[in-house]
Protein backbone atom coordinates (compact mmCIF):
# COMPACT_ATOMS: atom_id res chain seq x y z
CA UNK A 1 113.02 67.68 23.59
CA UNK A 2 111.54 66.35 26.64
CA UNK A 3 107.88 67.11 27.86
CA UNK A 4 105.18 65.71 30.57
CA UNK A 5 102.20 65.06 30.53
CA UNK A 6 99.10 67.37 31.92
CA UNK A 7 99.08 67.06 36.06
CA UNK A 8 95.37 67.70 37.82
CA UNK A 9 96.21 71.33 38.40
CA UNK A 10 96.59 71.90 34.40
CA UNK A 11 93.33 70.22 33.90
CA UNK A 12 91.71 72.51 36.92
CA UNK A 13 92.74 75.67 35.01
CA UNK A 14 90.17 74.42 32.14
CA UNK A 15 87.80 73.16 34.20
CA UNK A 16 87.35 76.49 35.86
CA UNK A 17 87.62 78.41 32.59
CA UNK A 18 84.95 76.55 30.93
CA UNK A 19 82.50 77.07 34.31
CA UNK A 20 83.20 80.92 34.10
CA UNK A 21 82.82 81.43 30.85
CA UNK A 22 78.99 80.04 31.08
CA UNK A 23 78.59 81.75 33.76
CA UNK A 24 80.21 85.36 32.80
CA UNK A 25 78.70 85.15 29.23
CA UNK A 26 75.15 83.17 29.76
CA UNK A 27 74.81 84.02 33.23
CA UNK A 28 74.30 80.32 34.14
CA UNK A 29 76.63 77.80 35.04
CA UNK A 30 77.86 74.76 33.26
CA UNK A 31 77.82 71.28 35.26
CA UNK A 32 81.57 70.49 34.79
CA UNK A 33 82.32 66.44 35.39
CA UNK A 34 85.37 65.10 36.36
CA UNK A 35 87.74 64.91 33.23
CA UNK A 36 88.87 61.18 32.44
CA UNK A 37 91.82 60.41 29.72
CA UNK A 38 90.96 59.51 26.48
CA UNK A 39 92.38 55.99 25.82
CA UNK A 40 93.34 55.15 22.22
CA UNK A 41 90.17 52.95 21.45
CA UNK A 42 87.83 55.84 22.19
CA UNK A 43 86.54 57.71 19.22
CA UNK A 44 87.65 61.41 19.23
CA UNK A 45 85.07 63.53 20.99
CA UNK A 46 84.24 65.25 17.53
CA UNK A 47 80.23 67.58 17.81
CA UNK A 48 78.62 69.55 15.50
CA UNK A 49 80.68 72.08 15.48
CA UNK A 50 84.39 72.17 17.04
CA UNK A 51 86.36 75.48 17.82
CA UNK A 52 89.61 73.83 17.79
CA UNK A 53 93.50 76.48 19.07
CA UNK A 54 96.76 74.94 18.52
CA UNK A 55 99.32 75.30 20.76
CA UNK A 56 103.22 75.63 20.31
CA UNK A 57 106.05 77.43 22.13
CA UNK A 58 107.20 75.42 24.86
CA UNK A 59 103.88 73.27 24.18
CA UNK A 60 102.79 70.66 21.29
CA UNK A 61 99.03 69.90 20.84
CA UNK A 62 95.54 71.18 20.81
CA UNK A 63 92.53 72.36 22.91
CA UNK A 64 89.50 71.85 21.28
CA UNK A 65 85.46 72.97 22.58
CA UNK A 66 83.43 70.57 20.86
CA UNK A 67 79.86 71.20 21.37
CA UNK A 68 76.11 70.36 19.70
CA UNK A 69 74.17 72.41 17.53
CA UNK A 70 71.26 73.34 20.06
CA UNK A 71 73.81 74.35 22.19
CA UNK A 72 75.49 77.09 20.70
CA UNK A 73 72.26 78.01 19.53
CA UNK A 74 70.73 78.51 23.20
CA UNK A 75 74.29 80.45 23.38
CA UNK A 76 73.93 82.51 20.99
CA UNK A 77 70.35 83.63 22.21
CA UNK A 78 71.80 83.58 25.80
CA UNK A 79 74.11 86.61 24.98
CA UNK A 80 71.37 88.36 22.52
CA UNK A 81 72.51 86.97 19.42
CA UNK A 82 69.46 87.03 17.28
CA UNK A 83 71.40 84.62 14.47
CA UNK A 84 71.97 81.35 14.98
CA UNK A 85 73.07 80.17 11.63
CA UNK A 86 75.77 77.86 11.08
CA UNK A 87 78.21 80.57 10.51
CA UNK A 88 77.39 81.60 14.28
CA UNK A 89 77.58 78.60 15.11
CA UNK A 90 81.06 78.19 13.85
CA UNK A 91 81.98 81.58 15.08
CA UNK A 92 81.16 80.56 18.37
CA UNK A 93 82.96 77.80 19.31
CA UNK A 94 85.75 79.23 18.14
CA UNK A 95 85.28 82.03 20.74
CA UNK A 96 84.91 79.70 23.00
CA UNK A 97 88.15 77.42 22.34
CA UNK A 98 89.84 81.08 22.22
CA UNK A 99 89.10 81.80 25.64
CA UNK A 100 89.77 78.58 26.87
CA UNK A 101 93.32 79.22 25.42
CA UNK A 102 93.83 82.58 26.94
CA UNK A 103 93.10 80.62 30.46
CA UNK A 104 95.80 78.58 29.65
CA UNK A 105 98.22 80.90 28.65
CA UNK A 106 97.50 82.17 32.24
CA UNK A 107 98.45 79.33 33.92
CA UNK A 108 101.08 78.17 31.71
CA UNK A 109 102.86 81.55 30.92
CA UNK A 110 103.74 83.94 27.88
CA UNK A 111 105.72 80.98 26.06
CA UNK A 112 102.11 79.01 25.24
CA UNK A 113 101.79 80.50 21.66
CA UNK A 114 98.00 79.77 20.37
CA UNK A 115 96.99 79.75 17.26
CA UNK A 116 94.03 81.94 15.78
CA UNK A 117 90.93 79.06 16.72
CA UNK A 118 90.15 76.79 13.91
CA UNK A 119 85.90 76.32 13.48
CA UNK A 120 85.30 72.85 12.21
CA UNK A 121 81.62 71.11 11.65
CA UNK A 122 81.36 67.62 12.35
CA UNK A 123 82.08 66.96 8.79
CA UNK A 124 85.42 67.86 8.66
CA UNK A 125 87.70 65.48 10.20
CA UNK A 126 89.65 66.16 13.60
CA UNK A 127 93.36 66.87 12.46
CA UNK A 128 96.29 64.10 13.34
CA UNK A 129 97.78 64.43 17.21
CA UNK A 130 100.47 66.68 17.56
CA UNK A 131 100.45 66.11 21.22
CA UNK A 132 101.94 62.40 22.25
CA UNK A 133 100.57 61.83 25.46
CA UNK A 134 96.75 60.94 26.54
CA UNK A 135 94.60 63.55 25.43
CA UNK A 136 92.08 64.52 28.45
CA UNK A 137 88.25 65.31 27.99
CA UNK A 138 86.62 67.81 30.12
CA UNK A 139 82.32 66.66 29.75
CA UNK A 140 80.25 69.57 30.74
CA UNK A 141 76.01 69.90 31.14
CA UNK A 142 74.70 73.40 30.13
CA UNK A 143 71.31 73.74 30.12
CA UNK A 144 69.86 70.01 28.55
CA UNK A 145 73.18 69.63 26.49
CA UNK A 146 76.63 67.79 26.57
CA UNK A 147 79.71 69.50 25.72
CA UNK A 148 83.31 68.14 26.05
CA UNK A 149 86.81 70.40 26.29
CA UNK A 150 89.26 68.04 24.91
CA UNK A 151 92.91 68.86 26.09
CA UNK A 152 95.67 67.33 24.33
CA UNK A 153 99.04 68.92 25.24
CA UNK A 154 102.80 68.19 26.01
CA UNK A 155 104.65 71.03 28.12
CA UNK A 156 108.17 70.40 27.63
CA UNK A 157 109.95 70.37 31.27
């Protein structure tokens, strides 16, 4: 099967998706950076917790919300969650990788299957690459902390 790679308006669509969904569900915005490509000698951008979807269909890969504790904590107060336990936590950033996912399907179309999101803490390992090509990272500011939306996909042509 043949597939390319992610072009600037893929990356765009989760850029945007992660920005409104701080601002739709917090009510203030996330600082999204300019995404850069993850080169093989970088570590994986692996947080306290990671809400991680994969992706099949016409697709191969993974989009994964990786994100500190505090974080998801000041989330989960943000949108009057009185619990912050790790469960939450976990809970979460799953939600979060979810919607990121349903952006995409958006963009990409019906064929971009997703799977139910996968809540990982740090301690688990990150799963092998399904995806072949460079996996992209998407940093974001909220409040005083650092977030990343790693995007690792192949759309077949």
């Amino acid at each position: 099967m043949n597939y390319r790679a992610l072009n600037h308006e893929d990356i765009e669509v989760f850029s945007e998706a992660i920005s409104a969904f701080f601002l739709n569900m917090t009510h203030e915005p996330a600082v999204v950076r300019t995404a850069y490509l993850l080169d093989g000698s970088a570590s994986p951008l692996w947080g306290d917790f990671n809400g991680v979807i994969d992706v099949s269909g016409g697709f191969r890969g993974s989009i994964t919300f990786s994100a500190p504790h505090g974080m998801l904590s000041q989330v989960l107060m943000a949108i009057g969650e009185r619990e912050h336990s790790v469960d939450r936590c976990l809970d979460v950033v799953g939600e979060i990788a979810n919607m990121m996912s349903g952006r995409a399907r958006r963009h990409f179309g019906e064929e971009l299957a997703i799977s139910p999101p996968a809540a990982r803490p740090r301690t688990v390992p990150p799963a092998a690459a399904r995806a072949t090509g460079v996996p992209f990272a998407i940093p974001l500011r909220w409040r005083a902390h650092e977030a990343n939306l790693v995007v690792h996909l192949d759309i077949r042509r």
